[in-house]
N, C-alpha and C. Protein backbone atom coordinates (compact mmCIF):
# COMPACT_ATOMS: atom_id res chain seq x y z
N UNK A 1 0.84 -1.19 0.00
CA UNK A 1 0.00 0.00 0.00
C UNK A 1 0.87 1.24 0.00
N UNK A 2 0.77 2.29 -0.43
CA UNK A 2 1.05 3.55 -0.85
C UNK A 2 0.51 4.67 0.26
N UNK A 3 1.63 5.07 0.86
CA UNK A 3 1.02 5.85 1.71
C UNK A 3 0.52 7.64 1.09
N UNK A 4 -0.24 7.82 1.09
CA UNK A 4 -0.92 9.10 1.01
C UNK A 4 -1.33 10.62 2.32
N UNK A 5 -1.20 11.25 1.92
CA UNK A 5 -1.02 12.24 2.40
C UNK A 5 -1.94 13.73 2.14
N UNK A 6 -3.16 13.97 2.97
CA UNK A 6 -4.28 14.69 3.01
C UNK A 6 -3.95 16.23 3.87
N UNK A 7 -2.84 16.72 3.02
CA UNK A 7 -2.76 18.39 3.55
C UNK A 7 -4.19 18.99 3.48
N UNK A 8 -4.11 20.36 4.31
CA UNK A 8 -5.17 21.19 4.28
C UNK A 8 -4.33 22.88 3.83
N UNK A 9 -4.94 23.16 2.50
CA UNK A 9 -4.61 24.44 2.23
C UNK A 9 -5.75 25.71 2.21
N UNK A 10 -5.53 27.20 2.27
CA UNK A 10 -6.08 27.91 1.49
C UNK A 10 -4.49 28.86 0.76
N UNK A 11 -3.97 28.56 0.24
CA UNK A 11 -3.04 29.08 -0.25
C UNK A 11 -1.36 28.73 0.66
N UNK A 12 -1.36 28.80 1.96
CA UNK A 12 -0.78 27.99 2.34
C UNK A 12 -0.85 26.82 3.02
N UNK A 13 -0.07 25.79 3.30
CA UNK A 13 -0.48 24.50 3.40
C UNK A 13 -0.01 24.35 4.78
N UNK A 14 -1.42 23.67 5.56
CA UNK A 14 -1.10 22.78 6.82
C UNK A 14 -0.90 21.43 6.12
N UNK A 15 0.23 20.93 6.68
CA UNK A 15 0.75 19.43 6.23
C UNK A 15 0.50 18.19 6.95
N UNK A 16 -0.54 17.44 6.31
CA UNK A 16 -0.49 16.05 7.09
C UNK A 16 0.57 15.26 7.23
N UNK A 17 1.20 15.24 8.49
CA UNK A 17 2.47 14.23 8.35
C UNK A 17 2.62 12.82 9.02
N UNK A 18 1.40 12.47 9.15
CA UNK A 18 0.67 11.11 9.26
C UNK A 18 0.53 10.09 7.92
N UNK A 19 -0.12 10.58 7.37
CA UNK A 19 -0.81 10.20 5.99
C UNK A 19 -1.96 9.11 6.26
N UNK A 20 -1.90 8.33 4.94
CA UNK A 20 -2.96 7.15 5.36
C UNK A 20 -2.76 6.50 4.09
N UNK A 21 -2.54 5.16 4.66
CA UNK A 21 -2.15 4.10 3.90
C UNK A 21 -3.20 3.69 2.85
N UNK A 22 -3.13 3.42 1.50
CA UNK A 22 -4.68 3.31 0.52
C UNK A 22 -4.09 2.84 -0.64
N UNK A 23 -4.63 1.90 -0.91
CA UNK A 23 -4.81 0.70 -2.34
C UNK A 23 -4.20 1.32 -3.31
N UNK A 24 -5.04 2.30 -3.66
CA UNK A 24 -5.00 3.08 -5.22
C UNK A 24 -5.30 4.32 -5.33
N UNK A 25 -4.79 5.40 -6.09
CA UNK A 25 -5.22 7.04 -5.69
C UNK A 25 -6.32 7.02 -5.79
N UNK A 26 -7.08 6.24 -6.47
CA UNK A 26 -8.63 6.29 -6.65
C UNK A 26 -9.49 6.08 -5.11
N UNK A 27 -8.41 5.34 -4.46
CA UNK A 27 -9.25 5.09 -2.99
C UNK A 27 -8.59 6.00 -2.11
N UNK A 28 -7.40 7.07 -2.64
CA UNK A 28 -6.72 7.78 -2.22
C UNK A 28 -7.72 9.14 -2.47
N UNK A 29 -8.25 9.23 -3.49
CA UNK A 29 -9.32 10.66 -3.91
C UNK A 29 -10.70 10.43 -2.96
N UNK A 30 -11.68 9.13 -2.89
CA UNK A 30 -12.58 8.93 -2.44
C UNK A 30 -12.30 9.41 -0.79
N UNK A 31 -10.93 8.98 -0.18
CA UNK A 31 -10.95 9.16 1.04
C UNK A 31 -10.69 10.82 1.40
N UNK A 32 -10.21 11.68 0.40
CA UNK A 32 -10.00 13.00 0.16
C UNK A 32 -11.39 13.59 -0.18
N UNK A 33 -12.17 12.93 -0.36
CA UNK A 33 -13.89 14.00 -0.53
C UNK A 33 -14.23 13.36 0.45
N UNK A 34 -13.98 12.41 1.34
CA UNK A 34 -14.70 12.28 2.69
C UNK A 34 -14.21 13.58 3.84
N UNK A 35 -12.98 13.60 3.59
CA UNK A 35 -12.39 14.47 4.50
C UNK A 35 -12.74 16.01 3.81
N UNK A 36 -12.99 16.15 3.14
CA UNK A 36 -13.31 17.06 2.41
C UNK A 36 -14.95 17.88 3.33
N UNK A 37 -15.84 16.72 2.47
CA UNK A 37 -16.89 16.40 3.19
C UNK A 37 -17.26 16.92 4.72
N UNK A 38 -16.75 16.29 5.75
CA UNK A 38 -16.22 16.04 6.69
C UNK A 38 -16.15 17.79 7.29
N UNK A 39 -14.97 17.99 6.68
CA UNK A 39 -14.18 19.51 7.44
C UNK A 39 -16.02 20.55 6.51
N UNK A 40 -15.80 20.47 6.23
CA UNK A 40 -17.07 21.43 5.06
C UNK A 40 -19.07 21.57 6.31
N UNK A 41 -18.55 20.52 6.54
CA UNK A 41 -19.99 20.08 7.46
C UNK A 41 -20.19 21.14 8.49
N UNK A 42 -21.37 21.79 8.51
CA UNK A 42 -21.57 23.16 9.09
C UNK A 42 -20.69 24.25 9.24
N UNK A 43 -20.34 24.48 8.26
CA UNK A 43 -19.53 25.73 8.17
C UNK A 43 -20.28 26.51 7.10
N UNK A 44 -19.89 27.75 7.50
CA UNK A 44 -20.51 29.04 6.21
C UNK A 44 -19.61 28.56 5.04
N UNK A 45 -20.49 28.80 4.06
CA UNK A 45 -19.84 29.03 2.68
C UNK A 45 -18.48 29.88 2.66
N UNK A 46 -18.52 31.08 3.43
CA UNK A 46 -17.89 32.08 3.33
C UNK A 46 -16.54 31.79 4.00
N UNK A 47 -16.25 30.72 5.30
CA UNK A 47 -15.56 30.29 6.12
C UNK A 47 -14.65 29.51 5.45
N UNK A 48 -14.94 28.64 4.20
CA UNK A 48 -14.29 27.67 3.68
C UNK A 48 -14.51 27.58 2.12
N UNK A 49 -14.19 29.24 1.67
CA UNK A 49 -14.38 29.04 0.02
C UNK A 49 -13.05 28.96 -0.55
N UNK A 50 -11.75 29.17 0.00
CA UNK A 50 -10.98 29.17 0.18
C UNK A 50 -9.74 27.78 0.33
N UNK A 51 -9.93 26.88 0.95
CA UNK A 51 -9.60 26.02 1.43
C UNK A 51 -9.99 25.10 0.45
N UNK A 52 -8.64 23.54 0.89
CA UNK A 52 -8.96 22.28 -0.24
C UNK A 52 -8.27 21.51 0.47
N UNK A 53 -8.72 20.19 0.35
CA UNK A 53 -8.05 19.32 0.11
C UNK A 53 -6.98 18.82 -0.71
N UNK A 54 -5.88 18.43 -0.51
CA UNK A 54 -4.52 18.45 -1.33
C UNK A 54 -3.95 17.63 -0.87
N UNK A 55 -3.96 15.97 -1.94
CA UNK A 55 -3.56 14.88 -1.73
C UNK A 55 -2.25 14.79 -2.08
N UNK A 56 -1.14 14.47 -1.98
CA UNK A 56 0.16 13.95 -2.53
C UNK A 56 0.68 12.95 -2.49
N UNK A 57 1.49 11.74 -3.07
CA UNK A 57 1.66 10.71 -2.84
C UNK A 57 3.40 10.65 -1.58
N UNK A 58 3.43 9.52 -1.56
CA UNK A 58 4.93 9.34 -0.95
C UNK A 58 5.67 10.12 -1.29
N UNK A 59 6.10 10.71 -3.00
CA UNK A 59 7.29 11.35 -3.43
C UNK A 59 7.15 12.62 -3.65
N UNK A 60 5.44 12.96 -2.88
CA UNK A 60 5.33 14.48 -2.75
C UNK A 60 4.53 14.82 -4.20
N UNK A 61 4.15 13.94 -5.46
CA UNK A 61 3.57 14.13 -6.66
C UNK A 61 2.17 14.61 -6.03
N UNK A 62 1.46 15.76 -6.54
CA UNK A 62 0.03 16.15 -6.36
C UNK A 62 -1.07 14.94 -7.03
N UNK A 63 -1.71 14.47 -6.25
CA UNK A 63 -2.74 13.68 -7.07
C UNK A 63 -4.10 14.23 -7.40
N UNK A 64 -4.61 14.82 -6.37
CA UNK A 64 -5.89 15.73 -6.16
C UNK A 64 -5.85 16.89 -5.30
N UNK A 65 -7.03 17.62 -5.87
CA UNK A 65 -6.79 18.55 -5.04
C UNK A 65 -8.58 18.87 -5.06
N UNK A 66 -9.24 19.07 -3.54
CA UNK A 66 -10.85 18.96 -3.66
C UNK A 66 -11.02 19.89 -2.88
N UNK A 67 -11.81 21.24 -3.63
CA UNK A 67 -12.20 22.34 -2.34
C UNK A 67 -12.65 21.67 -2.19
N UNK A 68 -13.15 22.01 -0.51
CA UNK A 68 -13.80 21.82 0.62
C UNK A 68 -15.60 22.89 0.28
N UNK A 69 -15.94 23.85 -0.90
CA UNK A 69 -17.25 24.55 -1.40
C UNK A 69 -17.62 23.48 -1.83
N UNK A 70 -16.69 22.47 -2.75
CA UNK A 70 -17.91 21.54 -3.24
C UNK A 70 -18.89 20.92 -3.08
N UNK A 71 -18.97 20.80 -1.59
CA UNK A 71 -19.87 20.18 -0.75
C UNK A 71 -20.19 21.18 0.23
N UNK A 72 -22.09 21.05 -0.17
CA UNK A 72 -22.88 21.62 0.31
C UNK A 72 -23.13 21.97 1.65
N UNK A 73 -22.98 23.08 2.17
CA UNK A 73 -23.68 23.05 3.94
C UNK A 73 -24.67 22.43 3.96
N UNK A 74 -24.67 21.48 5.43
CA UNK A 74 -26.32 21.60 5.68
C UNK A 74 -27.02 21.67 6.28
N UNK A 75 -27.73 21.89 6.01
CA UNK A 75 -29.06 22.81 6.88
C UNK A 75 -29.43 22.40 8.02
């Protein structure tokens, strides 16, 4: 397994230096719109239009990158 790595940016980056171990970037992206998801959950629009998710692999290559607007407040 490939360890992955779920920074939090809005232009500069808080760095996950944990990561999380995952199959395939594909299960590496899914787990990046959970966390995505996740941080986004009752917050103003306005609080987090800014901010993303920003996956990288082991050698530091960008794989994804998922604002945190994409997902809807809710109500």
């Amino acid at each position: 397994m490939t360890r992955f790595y779920f920074h939090l940016t809005d232009g500069t980056m808080i760095e996950d230096d944990q990561g999380q171990p995952c199959a395939t970037e594909k299960e590496a992206r899914a787990h990046a719109d959970k966390v995505a998801r996740e941080l986004s959950r009752n917050r103003a629009r306005d609080d987090i239009k800014h901010w993303a998710v920003c996956v990288t692999d082991e050698s530091g290559k960008r794989i994804t990158r998922i604002p945190l607007a994409r997902h809807p407040r809710r109500q």
